[in-house]
C-alpha atoms as a PDB file:
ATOM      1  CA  UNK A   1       0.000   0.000   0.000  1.00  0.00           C
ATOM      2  CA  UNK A   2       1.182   3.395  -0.879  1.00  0.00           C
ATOM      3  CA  UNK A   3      -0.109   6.924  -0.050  1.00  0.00           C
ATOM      4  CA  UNK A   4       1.617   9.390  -2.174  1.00  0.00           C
ATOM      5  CA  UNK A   5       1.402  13.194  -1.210  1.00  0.00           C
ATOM      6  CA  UNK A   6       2.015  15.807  -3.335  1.00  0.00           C
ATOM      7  CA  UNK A   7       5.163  17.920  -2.473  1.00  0.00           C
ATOM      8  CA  UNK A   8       5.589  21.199  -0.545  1.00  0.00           C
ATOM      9  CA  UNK A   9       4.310  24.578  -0.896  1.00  0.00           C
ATOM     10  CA  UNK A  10       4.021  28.159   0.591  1.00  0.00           C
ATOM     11  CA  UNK A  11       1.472  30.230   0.345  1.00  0.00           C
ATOM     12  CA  UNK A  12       0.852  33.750   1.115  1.00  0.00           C
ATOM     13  CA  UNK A  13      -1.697  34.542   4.419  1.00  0.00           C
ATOM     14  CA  UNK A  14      -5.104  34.657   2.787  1.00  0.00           C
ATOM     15  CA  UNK A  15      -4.175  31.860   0.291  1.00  0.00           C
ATOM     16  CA  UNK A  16      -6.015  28.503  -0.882  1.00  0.00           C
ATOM     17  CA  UNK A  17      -3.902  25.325  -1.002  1.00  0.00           C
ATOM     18  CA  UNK A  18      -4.639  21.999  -2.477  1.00  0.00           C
ATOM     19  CA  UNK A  19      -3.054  18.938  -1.383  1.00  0.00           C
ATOM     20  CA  UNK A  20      -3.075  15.596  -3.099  1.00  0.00           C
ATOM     21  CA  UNK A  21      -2.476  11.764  -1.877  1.00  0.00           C
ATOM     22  CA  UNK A  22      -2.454   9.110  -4.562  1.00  0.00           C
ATOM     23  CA  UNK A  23      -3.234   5.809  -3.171  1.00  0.00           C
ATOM     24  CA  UNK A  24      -2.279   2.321  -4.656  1.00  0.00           C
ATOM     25  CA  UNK A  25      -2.197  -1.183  -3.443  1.00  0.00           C
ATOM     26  CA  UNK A  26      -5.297  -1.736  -1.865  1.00  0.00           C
ATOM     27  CA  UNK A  27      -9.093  -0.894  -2.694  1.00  0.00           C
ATOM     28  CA  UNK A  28      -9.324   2.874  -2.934  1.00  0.00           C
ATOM     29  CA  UNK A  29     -12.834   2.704  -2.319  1.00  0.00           C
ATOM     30  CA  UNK A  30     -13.325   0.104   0.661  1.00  0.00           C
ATOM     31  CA  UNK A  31     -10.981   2.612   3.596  1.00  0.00           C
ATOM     32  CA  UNK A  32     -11.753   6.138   3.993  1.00  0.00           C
ATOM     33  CA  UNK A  33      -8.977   8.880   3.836  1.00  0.00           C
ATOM     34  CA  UNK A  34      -8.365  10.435   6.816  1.00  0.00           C
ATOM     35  CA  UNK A  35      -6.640  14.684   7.280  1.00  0.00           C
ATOM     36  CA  UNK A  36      -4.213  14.929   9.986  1.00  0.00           C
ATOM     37  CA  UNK A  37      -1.494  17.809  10.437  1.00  0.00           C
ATOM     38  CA  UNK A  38       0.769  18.613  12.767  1.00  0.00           C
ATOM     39  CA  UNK A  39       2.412  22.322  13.442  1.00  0.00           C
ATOM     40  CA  UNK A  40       5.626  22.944  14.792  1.00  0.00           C
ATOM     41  CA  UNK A  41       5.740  21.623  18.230  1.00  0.00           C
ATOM     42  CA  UNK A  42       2.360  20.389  18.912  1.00  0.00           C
ATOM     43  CA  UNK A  43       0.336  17.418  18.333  1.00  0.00           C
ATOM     44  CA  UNK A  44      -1.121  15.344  15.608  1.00  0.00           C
ATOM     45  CA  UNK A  45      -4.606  17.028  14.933  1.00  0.00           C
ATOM     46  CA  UNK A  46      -7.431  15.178  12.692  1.00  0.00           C
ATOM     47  CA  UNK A  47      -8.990  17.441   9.973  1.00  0.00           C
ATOM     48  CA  UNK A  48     -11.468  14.972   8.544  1.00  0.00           C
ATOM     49  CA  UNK A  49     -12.068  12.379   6.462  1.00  0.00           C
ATOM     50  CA  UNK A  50     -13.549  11.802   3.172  1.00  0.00           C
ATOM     51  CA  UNK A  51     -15.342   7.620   2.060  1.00  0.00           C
ATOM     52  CA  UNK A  52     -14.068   7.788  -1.394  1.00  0.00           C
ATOM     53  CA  UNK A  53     -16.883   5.229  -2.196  1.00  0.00           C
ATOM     54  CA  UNK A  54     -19.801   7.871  -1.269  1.00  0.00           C
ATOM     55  CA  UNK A  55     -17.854  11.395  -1.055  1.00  0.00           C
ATOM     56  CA  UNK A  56     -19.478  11.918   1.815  1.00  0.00           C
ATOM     57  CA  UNK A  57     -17.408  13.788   4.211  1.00  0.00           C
ATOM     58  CA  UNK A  58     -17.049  14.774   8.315  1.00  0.00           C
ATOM     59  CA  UNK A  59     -14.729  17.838   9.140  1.00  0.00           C
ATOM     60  CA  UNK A  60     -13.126  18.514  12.331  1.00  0.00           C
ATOM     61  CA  UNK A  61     -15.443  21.851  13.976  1.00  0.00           C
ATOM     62  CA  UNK A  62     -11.944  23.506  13.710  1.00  0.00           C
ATOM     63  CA  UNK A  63     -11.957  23.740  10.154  1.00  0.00           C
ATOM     64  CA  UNK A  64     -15.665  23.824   9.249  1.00  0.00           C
ATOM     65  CA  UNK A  65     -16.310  26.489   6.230  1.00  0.00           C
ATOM     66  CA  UNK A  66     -12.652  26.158   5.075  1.00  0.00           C
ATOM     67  CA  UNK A  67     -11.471  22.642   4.266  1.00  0.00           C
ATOM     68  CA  UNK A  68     -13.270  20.582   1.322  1.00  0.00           C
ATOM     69  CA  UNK A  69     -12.403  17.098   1.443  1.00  0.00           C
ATOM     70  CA  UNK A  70     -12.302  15.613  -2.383  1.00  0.00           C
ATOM     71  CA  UNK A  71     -11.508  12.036  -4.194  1.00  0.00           C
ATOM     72  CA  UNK A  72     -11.386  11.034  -7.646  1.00  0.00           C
ATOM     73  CA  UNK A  73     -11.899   7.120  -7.975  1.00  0.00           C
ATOM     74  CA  UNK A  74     -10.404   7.242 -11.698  1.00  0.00           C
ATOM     75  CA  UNK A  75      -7.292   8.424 -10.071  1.00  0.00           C
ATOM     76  CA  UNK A  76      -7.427   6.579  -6.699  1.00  0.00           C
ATOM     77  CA  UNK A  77      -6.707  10.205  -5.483  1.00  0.00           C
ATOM     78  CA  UNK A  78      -7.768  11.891  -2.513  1.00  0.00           C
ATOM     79  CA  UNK A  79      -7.716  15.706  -2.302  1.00  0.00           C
ATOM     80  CA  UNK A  80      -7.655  18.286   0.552  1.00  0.00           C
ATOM     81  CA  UNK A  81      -8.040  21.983   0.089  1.00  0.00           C
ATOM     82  CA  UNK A  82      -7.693  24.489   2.974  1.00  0.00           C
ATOM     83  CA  UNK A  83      -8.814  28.138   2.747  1.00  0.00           C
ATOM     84  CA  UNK A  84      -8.263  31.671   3.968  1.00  0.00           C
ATOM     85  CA  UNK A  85      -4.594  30.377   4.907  1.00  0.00           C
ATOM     86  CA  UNK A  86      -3.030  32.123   8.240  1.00  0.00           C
ATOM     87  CA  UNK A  87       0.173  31.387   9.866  1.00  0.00           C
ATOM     88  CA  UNK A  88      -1.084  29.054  12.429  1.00  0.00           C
ATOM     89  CA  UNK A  89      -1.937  26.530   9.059  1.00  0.00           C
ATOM     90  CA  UNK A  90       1.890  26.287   9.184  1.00  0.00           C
ATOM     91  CA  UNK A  91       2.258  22.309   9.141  1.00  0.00           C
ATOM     92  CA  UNK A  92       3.095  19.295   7.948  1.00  0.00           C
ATOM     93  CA  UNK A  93      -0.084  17.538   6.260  1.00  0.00           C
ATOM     94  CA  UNK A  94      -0.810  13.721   5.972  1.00  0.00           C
ATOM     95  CA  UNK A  95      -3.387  11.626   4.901  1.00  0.00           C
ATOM     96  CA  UNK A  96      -3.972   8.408   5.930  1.00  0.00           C
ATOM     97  CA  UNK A  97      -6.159   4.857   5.969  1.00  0.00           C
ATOM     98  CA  UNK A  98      -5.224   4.808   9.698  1.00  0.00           C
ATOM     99  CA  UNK A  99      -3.492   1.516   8.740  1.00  0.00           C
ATOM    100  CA  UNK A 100      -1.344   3.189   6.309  1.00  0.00           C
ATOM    101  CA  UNK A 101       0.699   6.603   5.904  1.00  0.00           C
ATOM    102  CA  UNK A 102       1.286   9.582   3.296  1.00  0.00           C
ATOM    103  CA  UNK A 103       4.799  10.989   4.653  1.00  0.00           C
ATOM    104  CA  UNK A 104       3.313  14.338   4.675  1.00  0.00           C
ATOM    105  CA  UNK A 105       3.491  17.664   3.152  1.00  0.00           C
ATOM    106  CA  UNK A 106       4.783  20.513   4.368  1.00  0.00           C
ATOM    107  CA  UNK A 107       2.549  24.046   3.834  1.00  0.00           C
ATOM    108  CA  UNK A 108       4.219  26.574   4.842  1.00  0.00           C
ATOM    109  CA  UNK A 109       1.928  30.274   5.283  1.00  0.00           C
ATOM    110  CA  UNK A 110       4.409  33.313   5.466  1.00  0.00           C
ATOM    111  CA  UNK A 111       3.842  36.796   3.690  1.00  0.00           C
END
């Protein structure tokens, strides 16, 4: 099983960014994708997840109204974009089965 992410990026304060995880080995639609990040420092925090079978998604209260949770089952690709960028996005991004990890991708929000 694989979980490839797409690489890093910076973005100005106000920003969108768009992050990408190409799965392979295993049933794209039978686990759902889980959002975690973790900023400099702290703890691993879970954004959401998306059931690439349905598209039906849950998102963490913390960033309801700025993260849309996306998969393409032609691709076996999940997406994340986060919104309205501020510094505090500053992290390293992974998605994830649970069983199985992207190695992240580091946003980095500076002006």
């Amino acid at each position: 099983v694989q979980l490839v992410q797409s690489g890093a990026e910076l973005r100005n304060p106000g920003a969108s960014v768009m992050i990408s995880c190409k799965t392979s080995g295993y049933t794209f639609t039978r686990e759902y994708i889980h959002w975690v990040r973790q900023s400099p420092g702290q703890r691993l925090e879970w954004m959401g997840r998306i059931d690439p079978e349905e598209g039906g998604t849950k998102t963490a209260r913390n960033f309801q109204g700025r993260v849309t949770f996306t998969a393409d089952t032609s691709t076996n690709t999940a997406y994340l974009d986060l919104s309205a960028l501020k510094s505090e996005d500053t992290a390293v991004y992974y998605c994830t089965t649970i069983h199985d990890w992207g190695k992240g991708t580091l946003v980095t929000v500076s002006s």
